[in-house]
N, C-alpha and C. Protein backbone atom coordinates (compact mmCIF):
# COMPACT_ATOMS: atom_id res chain seq x y z
N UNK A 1 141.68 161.87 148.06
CA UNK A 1 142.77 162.82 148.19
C UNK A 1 142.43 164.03 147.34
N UNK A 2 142.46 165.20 148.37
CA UNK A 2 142.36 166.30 147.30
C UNK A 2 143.19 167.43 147.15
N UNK A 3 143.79 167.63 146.11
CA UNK A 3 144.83 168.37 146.00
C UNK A 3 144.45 169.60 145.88
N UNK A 4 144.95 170.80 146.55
CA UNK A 4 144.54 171.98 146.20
C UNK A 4 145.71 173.02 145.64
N UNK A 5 146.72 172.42 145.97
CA UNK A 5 147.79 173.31 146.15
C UNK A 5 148.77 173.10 143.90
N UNK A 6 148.92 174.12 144.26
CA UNK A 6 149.62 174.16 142.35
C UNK A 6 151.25 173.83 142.62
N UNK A 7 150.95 172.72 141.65
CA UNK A 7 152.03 171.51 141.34
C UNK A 7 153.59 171.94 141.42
N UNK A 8 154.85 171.70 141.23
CA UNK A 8 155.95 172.56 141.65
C UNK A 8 156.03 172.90 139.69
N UNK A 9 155.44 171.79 138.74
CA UNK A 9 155.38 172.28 137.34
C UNK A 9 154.43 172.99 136.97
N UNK A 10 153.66 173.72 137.91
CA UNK A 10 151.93 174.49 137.51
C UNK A 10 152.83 175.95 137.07
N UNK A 11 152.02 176.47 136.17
CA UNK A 11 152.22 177.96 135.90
C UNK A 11 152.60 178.51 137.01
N UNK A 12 151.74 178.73 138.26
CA UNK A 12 152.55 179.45 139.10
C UNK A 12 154.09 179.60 139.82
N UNK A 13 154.27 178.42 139.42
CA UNK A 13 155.97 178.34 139.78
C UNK A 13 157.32 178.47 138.40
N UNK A 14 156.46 178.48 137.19
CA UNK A 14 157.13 178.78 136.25
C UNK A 14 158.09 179.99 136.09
N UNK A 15 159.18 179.99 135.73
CA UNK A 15 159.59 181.23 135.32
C UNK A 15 160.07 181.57 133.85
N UNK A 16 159.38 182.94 133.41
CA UNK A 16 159.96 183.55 132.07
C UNK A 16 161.51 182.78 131.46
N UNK A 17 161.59 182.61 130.41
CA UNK A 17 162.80 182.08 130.30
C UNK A 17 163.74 183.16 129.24
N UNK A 18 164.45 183.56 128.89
CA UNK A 18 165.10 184.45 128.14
C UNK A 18 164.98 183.72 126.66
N UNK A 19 164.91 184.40 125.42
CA UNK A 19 165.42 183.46 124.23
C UNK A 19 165.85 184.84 123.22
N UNK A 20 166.87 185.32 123.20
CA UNK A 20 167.19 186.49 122.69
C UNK A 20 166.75 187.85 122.94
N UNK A 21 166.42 188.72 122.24
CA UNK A 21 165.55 189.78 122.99
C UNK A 21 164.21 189.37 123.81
N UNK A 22 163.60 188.38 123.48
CA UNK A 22 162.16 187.94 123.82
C UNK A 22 162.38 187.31 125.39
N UNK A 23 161.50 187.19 126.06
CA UNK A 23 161.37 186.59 126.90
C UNK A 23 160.20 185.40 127.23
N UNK A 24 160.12 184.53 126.96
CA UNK A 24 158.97 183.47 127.21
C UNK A 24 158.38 183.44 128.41
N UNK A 25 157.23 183.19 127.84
CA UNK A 25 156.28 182.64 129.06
C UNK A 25 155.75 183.79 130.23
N UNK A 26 156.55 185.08 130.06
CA UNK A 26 156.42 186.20 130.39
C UNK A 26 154.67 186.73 130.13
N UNK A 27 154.23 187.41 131.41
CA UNK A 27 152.69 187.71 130.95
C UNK A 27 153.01 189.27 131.68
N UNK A 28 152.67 190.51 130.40
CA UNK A 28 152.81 191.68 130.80
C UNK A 28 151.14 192.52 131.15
N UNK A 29 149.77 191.72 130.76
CA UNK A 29 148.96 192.13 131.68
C UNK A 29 148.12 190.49 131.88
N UNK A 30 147.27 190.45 132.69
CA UNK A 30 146.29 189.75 132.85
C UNK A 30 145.09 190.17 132.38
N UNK A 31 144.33 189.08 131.12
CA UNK A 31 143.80 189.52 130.59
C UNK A 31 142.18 188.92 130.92
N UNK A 32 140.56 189.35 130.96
CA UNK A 32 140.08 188.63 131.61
C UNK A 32 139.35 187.59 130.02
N UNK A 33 138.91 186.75 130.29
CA UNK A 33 138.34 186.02 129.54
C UNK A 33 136.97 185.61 129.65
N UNK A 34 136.29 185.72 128.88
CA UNK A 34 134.65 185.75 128.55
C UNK A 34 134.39 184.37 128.29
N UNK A 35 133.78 183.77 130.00
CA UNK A 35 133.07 182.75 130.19
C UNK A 35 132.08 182.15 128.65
N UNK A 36 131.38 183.38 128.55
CA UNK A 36 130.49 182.11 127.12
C UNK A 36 131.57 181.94 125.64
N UNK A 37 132.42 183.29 125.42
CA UNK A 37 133.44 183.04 124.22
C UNK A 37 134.51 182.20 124.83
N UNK A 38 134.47 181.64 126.24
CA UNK A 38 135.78 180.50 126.06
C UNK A 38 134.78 178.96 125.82
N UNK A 39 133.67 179.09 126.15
CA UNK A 39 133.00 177.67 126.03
C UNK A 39 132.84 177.69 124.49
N UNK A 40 132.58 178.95 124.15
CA UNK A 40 132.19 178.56 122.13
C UNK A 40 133.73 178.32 121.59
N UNK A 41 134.43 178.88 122.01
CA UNK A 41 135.81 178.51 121.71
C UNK A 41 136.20 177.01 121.87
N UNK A 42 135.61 176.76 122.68
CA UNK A 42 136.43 175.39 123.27
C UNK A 42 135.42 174.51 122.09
N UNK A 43 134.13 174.66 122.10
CA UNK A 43 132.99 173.97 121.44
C UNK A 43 133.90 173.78 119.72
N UNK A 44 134.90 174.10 119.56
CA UNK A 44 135.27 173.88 118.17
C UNK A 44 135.95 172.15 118.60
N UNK A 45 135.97 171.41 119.75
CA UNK A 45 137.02 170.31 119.81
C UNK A 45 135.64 169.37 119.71
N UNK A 46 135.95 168.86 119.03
CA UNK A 46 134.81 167.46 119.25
C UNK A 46 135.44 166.70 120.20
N UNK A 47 134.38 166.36 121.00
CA UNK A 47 134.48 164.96 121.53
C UNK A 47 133.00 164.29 122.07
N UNK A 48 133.54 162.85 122.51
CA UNK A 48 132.58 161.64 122.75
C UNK A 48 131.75 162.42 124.55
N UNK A 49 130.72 161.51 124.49
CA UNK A 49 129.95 161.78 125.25
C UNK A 49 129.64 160.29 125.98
N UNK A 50 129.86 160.96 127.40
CA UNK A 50 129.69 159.27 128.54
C UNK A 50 128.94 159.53 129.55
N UNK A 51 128.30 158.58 130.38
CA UNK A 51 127.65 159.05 131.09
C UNK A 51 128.75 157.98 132.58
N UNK A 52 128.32 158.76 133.65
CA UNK A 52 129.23 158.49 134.48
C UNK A 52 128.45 158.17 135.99
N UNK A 53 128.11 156.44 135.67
CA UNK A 53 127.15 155.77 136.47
C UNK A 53 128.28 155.43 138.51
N UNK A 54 126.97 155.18 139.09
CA UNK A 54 127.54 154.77 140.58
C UNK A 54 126.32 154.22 141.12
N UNK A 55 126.77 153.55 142.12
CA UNK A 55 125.29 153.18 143.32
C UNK A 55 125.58 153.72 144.41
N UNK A 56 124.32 154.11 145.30
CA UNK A 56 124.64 153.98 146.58
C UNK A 56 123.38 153.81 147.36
N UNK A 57 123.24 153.86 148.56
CA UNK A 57 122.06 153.60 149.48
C UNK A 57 121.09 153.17 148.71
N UNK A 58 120.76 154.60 148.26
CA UNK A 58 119.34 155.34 147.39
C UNK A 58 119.26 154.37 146.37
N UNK A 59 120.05 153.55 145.68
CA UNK A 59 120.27 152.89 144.12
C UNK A 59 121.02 153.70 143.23
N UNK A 60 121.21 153.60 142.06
CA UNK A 60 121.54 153.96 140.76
C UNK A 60 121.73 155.05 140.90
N UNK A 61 123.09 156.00 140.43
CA UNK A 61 122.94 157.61 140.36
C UNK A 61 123.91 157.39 138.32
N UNK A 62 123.73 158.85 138.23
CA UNK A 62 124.72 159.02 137.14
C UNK A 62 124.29 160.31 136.97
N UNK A 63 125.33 161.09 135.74
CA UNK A 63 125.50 161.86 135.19
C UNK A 63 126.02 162.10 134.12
N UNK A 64 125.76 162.87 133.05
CA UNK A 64 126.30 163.34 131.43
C UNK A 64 127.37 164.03 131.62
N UNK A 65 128.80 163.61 131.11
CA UNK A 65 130.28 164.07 131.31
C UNK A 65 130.73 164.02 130.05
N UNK A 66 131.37 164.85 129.40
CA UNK A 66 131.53 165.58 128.17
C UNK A 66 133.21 165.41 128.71
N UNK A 67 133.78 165.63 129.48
CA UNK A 67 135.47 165.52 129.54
C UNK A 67 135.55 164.53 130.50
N UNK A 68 136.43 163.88 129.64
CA UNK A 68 136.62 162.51 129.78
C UNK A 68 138.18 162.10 128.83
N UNK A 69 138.95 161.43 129.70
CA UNK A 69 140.10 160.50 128.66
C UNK A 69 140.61 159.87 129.77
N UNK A 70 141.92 158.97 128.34
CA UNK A 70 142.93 158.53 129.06
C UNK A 70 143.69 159.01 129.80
N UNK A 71 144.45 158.71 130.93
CA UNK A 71 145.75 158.91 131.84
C UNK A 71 146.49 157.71 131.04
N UNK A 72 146.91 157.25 131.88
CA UNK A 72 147.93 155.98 132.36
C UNK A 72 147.48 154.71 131.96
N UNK A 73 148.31 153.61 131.25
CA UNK A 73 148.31 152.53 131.12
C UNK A 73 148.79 151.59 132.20
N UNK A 74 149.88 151.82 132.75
CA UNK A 74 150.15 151.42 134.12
C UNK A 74 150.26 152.53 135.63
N UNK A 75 149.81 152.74 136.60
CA UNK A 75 148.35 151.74 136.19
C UNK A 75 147.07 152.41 135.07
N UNK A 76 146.62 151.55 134.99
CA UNK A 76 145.32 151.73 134.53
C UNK A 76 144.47 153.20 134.61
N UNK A 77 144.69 154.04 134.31
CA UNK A 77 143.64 155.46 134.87
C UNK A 77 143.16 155.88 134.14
N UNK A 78 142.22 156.76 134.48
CA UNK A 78 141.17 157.55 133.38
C UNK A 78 141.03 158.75 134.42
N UNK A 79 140.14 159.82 133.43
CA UNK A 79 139.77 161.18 134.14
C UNK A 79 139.01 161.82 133.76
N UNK A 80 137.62 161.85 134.48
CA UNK A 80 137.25 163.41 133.62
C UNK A 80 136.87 164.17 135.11
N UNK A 81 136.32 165.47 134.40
CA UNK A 81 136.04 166.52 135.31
C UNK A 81 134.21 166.76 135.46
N UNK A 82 133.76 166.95 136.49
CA UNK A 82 132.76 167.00 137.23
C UNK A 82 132.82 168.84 138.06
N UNK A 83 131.31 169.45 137.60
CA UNK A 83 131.25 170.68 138.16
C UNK A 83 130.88 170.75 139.69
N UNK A 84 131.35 171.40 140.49
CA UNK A 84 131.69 171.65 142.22
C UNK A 84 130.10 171.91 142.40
N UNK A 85 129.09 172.15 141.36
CA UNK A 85 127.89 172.23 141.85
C UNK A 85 126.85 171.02 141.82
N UNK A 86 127.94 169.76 141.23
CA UNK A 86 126.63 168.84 141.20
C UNK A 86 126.00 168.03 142.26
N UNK A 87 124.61 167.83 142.06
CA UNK A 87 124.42 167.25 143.75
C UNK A 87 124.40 165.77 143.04
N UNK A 88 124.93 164.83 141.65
CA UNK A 88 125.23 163.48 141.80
C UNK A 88 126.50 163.32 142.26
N UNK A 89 127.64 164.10 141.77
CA UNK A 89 128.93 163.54 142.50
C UNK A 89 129.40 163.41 144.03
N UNK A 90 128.77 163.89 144.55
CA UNK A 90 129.03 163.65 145.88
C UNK A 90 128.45 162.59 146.38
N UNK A 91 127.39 161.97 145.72
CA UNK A 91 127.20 160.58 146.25
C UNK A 91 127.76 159.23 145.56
N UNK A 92 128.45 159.64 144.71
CA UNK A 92 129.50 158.75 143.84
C UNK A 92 130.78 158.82 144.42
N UNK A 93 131.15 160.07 144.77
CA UNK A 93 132.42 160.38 145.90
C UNK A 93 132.42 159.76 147.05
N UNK A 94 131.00 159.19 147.80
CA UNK A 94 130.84 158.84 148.82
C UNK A 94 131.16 157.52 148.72
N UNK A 95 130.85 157.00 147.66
CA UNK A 95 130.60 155.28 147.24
C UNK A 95 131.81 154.79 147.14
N UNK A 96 132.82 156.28 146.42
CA UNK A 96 134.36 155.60 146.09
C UNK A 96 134.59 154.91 144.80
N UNK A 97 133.52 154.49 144.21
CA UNK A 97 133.47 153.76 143.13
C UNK A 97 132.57 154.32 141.66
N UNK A 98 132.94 154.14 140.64
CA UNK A 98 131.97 155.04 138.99
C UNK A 98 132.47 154.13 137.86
N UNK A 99 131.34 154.25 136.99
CA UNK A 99 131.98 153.37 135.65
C UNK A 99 131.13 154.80 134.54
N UNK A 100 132.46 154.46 133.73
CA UNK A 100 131.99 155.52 132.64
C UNK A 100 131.70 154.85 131.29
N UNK A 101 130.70 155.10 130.98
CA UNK A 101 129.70 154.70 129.94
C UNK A 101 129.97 155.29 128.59
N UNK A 102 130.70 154.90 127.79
CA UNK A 102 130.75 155.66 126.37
C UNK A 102 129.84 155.60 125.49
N UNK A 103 128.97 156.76 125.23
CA UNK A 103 127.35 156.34 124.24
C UNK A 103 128.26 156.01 122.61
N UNK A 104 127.00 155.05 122.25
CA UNK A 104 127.03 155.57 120.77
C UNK A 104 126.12 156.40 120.44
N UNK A 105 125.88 156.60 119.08
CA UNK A 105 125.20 157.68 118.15
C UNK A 105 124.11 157.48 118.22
N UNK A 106 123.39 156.22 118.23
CA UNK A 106 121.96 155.83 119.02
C UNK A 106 121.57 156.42 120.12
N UNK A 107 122.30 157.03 120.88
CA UNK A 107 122.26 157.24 122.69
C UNK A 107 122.23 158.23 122.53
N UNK A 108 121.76 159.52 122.07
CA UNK A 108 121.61 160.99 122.17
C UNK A 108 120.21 161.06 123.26
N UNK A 109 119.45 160.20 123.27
CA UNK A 109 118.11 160.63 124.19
C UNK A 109 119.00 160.25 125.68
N UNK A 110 119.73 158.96 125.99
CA UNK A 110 120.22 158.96 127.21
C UNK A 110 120.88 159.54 127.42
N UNK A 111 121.77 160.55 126.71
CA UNK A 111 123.10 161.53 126.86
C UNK A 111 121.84 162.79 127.85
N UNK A 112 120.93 162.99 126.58
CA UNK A 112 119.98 164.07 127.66
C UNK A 112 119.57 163.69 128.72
N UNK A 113 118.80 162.36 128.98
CA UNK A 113 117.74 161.77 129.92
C UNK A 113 118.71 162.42 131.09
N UNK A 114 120.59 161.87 131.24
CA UNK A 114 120.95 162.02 132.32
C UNK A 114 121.58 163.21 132.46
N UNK A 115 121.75 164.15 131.54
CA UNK A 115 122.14 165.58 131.57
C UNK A 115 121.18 166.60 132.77
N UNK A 116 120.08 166.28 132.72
CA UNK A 116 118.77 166.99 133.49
C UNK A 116 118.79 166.35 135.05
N UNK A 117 118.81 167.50 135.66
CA UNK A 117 118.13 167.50 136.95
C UNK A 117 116.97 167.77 137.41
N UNK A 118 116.90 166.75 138.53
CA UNK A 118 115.43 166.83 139.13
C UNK A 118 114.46 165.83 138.74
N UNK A 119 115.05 165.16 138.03
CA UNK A 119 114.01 164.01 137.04
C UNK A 119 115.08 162.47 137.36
N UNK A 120 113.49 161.58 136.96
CA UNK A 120 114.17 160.73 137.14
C UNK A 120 115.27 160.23 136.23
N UNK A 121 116.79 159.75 136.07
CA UNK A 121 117.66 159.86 135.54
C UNK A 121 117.36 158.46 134.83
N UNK A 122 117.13 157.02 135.34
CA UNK A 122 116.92 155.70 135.20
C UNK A 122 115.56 155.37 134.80
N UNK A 123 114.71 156.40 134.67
CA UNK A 123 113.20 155.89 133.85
C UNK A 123 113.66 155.26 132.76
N UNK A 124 112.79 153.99 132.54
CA UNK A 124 113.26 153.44 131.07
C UNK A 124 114.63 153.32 130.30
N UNK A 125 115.74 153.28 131.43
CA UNK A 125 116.95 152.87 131.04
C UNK A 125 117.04 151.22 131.52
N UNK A 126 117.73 150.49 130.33
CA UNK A 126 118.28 149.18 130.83
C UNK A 126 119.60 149.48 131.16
N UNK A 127 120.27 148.51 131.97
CA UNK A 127 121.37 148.31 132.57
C UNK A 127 121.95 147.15 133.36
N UNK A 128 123.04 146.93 133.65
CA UNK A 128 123.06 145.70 134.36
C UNK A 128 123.95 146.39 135.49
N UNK A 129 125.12 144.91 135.80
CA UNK A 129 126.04 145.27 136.87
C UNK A 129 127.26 144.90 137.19
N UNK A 130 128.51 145.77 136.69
CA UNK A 130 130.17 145.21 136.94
C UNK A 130 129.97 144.34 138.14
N UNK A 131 130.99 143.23 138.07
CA UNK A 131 131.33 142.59 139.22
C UNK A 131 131.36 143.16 140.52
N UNK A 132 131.83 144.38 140.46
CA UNK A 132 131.41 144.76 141.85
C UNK A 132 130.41 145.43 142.06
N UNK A 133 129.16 145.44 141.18
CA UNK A 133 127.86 146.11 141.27
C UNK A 133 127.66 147.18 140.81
N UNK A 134 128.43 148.21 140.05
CA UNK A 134 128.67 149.29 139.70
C UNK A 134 127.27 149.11 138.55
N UNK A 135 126.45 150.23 138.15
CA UNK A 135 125.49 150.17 137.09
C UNK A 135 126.28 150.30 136.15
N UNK A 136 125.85 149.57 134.61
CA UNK A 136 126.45 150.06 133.59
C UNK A 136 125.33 149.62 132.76
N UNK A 137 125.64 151.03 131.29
CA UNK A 137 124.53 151.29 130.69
C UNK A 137 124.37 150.28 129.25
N UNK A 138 123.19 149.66 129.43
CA UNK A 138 123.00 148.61 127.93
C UNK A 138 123.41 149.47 126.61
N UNK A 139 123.63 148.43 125.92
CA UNK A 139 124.19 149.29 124.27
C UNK A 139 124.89 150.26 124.45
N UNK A 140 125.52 150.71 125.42
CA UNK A 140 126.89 151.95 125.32
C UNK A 140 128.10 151.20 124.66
N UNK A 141 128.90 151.86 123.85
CA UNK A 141 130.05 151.25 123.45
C UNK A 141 130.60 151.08 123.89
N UNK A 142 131.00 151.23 124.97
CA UNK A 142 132.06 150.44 126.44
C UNK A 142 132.26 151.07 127.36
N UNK A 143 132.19 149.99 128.29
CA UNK A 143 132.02 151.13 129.81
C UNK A 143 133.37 150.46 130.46
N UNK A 144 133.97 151.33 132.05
CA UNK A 144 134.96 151.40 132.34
C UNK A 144 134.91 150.81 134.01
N UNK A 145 134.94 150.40 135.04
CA UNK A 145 134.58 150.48 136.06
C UNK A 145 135.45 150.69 137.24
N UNK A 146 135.73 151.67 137.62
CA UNK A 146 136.91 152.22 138.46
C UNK A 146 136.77 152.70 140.01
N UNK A 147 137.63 152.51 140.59
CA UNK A 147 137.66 153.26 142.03
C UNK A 147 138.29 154.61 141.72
N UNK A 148 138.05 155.13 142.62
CA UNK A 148 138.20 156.75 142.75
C UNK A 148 139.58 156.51 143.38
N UNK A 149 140.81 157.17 142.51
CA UNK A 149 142.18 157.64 142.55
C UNK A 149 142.38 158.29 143.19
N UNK A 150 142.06 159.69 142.91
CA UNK A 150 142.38 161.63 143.41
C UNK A 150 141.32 161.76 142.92
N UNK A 151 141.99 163.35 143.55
CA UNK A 151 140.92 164.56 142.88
C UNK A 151 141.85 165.62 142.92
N UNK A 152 141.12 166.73 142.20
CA UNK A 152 142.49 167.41 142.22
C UNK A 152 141.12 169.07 141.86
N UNK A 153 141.11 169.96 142.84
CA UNK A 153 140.71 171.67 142.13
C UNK A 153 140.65 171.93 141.21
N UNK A 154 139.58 172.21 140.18
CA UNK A 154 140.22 172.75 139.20
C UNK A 154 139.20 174.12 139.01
N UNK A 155 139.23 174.94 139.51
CA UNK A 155 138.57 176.12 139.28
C UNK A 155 136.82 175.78 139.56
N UNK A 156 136.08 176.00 139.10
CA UNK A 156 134.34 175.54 139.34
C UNK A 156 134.06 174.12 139.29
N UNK A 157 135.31 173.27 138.82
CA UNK A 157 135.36 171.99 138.57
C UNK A 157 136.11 171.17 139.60
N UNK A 158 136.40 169.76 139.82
CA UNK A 158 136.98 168.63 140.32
C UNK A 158 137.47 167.96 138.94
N UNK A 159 138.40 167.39 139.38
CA UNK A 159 139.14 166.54 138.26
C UNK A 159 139.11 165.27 138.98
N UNK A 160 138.67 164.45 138.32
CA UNK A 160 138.77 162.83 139.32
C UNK A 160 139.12 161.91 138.38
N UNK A 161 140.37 161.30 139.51
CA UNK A 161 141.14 160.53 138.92
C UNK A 161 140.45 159.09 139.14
N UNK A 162 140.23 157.69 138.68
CA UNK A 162 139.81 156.84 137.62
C UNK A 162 140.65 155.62 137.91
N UNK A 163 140.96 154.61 138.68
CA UNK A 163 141.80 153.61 138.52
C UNK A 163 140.96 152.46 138.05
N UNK A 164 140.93 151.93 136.69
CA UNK A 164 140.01 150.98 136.62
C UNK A 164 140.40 149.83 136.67
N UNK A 165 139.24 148.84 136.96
CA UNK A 165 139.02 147.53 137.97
C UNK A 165 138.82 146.27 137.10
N UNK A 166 137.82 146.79 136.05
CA UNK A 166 137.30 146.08 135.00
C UNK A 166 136.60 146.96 134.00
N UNK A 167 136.22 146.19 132.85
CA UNK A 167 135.60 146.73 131.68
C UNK A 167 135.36 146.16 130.40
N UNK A 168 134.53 146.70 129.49
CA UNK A 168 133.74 145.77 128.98
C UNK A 168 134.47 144.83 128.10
N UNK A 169 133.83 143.93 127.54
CA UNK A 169 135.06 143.45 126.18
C UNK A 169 135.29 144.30 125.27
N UNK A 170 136.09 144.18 124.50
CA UNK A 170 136.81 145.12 123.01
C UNK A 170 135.58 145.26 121.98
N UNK A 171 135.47 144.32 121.62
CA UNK A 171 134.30 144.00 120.73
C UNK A 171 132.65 144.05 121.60
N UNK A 172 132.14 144.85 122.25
CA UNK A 172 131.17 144.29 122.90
C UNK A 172 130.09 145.21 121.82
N UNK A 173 130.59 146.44 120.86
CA UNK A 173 129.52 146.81 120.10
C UNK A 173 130.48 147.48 119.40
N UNK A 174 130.38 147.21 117.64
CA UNK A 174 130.66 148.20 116.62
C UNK A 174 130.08 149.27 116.38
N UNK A 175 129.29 149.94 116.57
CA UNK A 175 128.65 151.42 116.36
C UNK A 175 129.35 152.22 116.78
N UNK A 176 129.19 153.63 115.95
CA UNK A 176 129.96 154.70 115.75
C UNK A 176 129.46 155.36 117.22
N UNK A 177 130.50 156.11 117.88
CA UNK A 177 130.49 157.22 119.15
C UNK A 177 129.34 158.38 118.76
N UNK A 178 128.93 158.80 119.81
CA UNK A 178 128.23 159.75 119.71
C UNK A 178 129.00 161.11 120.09
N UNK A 179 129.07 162.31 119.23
CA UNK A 179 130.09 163.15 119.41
C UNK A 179 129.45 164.14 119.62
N UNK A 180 129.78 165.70 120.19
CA UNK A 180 129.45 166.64 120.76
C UNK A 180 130.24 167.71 120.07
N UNK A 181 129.73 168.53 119.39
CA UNK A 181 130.73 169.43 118.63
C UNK A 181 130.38 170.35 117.96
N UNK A 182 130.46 171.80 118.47
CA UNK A 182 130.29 173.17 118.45
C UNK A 182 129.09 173.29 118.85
N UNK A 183 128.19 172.75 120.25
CA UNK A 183 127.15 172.62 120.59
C UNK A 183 125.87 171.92 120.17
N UNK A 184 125.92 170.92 119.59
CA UNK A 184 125.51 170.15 118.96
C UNK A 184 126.08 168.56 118.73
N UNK A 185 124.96 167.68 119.34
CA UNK A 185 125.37 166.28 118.49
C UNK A 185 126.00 166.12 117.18
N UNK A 186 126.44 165.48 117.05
CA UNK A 186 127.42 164.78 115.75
C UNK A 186 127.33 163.47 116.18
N UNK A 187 127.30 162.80 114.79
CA UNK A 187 128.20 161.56 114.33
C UNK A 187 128.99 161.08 113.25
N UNK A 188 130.01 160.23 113.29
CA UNK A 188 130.67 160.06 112.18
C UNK A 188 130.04 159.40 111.38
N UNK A 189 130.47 160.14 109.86
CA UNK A 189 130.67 159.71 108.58
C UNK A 189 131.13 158.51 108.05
N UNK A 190 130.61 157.28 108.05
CA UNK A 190 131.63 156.26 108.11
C UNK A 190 131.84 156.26 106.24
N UNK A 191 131.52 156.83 105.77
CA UNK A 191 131.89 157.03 104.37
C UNK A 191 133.40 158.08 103.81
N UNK A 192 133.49 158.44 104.70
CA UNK A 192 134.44 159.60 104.96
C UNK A 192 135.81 159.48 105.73
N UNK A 193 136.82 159.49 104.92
CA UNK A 193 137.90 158.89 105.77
C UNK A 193 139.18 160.42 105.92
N UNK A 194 139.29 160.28 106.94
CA UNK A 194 140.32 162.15 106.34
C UNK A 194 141.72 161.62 105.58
């Protein structure tokens, strides 16, 4: 399912609201915004890094996905977003089915291996296989294994929605996440508590 159309709660249907002289939510120009200062901007949020495995015909596909979270507890959902130019999601779209792989801090070479195109993505990766065959990646801190929900436009991107099926145990590895933050790997401090 793909949604294209903006929600009846999307900005575009919003209206200004009054709050004394001021008016909210009111926009008196459109302003444009600078593609590389909104990515360095954004690069101030840390987050975890997954890779976002499928099969099909061919075998094994995946890709390096940087947005990624929770939805829903009932049901079950997850989400991240995928760029309208990649040539792996469309054969993961085709399959209907993806499990998302959360690295740890060890996993910075597989975060790259599957970031790159044109190469082989599965050289010298171990892996096994969810119950329903889905690849999932050895030593990742937990992987997810889901059918494809929605999708939903989101500008150069897809948003895909995540209903998961199964996933790993709780405990299947203590090691710290591998984090991504202000363009650059990170990991936590486990000495360091805020």
């Amino acid at each position: 399912m793909l949604n294209r159309e903006p929600g009846p709660h999307s900005p575009a249907h919003a209206q200004p609201e009054p709050v004394g002289d001021l008016l909210l939510g009111a926009r008196t120009e459109e302003r444009e915004i600078d593609a590389r200062t909104f990515r360095d901007t954004l690069g101030h949020y840390a987050s975890g890094i997954t890779v976002i495995t499928g099969i099909d015909g061919q075998g094994p596909i995946g890709f390096t996905c940087q947005s990624f979270y929770s939805v829903s507890t009932a049901p079950p959902l997850i989400s991240f977003s995928v760029m309208k130019t990649s040539t792996t999601y469309p054969r993961i779209q085709r399959a209907g089915a993806f499990a998302v792989n959360v690295l740890a801090y060890d996993q910075q070479n597989v975060s790259n291996q599957f970031a790159k195109s044109g190469t082989d993505k599965w050289a010298g990766i171990e892996w096994s296989k969810t119950g329903a065959g889905i690849p999932v990646l050895d030593n990742s801190l937990m992987w997810l294994d889901c059918q494809i929900w929605a999708e939903h436009d989101a500008g150069d991107h897809l948003i895909v929605l995540g209903k998961v099926n199964e996933m790993s145990p709780v405990d299947q590895r203590s090691n710290n996440p591998l984090l991504y933050y202000k363009g650059q790997y990170r990991h936590l401090n486990p000495d360091r508590v805020a």
